[in-house]
Protein backbone atom coordinates (compact mmCIF):
# COMPACT_ATOMS: atom_id res chain seq x y z
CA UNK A 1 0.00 0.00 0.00
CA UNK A 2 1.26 3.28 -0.70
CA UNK A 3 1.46 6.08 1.65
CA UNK A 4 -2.16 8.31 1.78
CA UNK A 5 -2.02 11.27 3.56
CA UNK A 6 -4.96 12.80 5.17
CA UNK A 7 -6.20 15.61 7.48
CA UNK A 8 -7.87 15.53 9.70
CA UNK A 9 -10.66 17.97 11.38
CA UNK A 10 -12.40 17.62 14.45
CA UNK A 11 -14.46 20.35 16.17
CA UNK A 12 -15.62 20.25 20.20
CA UNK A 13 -19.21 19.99 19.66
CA UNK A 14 -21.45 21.60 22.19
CA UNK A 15 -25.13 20.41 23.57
CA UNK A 16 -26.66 21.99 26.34
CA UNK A 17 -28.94 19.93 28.44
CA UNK A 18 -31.29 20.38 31.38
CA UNK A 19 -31.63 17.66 33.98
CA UNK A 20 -33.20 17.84 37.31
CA UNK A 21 -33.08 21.84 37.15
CA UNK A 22 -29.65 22.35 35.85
CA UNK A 23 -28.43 23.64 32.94
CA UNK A 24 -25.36 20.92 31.47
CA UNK A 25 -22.85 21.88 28.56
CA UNK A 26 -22.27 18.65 27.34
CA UNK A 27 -18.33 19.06 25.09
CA UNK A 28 -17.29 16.17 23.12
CA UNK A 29 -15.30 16.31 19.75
CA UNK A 30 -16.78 15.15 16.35
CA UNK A 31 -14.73 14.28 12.95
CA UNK A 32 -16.24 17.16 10.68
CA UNK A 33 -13.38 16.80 7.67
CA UNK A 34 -11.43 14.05 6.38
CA UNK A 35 -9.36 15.49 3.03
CA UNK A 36 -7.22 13.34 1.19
CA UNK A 37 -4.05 15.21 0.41
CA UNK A 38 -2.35 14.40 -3.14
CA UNK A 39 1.14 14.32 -1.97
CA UNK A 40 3.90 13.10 0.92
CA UNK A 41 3.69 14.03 4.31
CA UNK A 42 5.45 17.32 3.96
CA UNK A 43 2.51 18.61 1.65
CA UNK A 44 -0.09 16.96 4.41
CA UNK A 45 1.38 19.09 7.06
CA UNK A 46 1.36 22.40 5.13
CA UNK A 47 -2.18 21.63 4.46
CA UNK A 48 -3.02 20.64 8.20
CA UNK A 49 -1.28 24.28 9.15
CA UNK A 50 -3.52 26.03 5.97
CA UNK A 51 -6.74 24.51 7.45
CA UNK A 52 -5.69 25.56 10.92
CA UNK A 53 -4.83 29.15 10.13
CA UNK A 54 -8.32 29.26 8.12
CA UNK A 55 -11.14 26.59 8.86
CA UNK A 56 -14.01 28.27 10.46
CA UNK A 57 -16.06 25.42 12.23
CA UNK A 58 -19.94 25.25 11.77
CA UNK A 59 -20.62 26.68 15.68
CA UNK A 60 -18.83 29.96 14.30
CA UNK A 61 -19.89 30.15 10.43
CA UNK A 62 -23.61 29.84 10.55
CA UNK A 63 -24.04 33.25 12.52
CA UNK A 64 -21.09 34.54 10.72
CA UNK A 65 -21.80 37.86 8.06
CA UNK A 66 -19.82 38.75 5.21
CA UNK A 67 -16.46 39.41 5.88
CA UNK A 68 -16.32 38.68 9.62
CA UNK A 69 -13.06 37.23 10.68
CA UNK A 70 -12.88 35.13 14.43
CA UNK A 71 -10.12 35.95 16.98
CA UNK A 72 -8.01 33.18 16.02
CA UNK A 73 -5.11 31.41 18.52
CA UNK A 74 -3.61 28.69 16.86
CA UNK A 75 -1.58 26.06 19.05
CA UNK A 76 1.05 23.38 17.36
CA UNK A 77 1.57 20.33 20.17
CA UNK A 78 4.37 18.59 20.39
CA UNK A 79 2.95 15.39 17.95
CA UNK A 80 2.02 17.73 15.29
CA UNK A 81 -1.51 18.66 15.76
CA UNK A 82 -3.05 21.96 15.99
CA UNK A 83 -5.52 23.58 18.54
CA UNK A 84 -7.10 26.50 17.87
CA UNK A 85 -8.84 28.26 19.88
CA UNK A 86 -11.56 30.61 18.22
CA UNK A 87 -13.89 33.62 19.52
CA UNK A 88 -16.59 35.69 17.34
CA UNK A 89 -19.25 37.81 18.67
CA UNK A 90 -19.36 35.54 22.71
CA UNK A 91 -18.84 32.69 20.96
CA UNK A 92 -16.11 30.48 21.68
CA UNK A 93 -15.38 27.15 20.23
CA UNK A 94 -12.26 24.96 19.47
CA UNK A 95 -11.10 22.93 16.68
CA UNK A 96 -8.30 20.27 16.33
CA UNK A 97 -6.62 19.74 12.91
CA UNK A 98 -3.93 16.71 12.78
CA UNK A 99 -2.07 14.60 10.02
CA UNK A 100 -2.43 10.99 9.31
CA UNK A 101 -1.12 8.79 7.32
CA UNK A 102 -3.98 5.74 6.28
CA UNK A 103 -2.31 2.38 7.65
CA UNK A 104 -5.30 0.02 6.99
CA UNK A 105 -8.63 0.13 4.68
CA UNK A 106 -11.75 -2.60 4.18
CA UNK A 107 -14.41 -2.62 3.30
CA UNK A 108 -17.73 -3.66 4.33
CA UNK A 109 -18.80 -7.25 3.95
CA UNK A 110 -22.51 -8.31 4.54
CA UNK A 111 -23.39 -11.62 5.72
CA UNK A 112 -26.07 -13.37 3.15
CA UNK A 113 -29.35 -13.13 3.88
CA UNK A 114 -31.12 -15.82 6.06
CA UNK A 115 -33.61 -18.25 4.44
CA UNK A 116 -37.07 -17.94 5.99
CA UNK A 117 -36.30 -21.54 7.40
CA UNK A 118 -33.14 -20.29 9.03
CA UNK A 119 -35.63 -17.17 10.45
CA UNK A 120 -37.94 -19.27 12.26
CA UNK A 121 -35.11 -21.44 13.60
CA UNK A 122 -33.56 -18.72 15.58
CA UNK A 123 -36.49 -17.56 16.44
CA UNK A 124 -37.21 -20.62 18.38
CA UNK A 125 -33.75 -21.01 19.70
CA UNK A 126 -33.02 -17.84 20.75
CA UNK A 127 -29.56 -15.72 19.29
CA UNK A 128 -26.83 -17.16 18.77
CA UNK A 129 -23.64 -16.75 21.57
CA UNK A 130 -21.40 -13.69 21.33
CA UNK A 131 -18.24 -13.34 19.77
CA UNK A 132 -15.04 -14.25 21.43
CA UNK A 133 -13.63 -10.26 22.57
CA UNK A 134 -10.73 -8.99 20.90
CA UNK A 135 -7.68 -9.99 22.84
CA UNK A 136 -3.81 -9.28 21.96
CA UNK A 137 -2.11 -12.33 20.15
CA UNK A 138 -1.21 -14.84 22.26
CA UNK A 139 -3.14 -14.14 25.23
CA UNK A 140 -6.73 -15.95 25.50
């Protein structure tokens, strides 16, 4: 396989919730863009720091006007990714934007569908026992 570059961008999604009386911001981070970059890893990174310096995530953009432009901070970790912290009008969100390089791809395969015999059979029986869990090789 050769070498596909991607990157990647996630943005900290925010729900607000009310339970019991209290308000809850509910953060968790959500894989809005996966872009396939043409190129080595050198071109993937100069990309990753283009869509860092100007990726405006949804939160931000859909109460954005024409020509607005959010207080940007952009953050390079050690590993390579990006943080950037972003502020428009009292909103405040953050987005992550890393490299990757693909290692492994399959794709789906469907089991083939049960005969009507097969149907009533398990229905009689009951499902069938789980799956063995994933363990590392050589330990069972």
């Amino acid at each position: 396989m050769t070498a596909e570059w991607y990157v990647l961008i996630e943005e900290d999604t925010r729900v607000t919730e009310r339970v019991e009386g209290v308000e809850l911001r509910l953060h968790r981070w959500t894989l809005v863009g996966t872009h396939r970059i043409d190129g080595d890893e050198a071109q993937a990174v100069a990309a990753a720091e283009d869509a860092a310096l100007h990726y405006t995530p949804h939160v931000l953009a859909r109460h954005a006007r024409p020509g607005d432009e959010p207080a940007r901070h952009a953050l390079l970790t050690r590993d390579g990714a990006w943080v950037v912290l972003l502020r428009q009008r009292h909103r405040e969100c953050h987005i992550r934007v890393s490299v990757a390089r693909l290692m492994h791809a399959k794709e789906e395969k469907e089991a083939p569908p049960k005969r009507l015999k097969d149907k009533f059979r398990s229905a009689l029986e009951g499902p069938p026992p789980p799956g063995k869990p994933w363990a590392p090789p050589g330990q069972a």
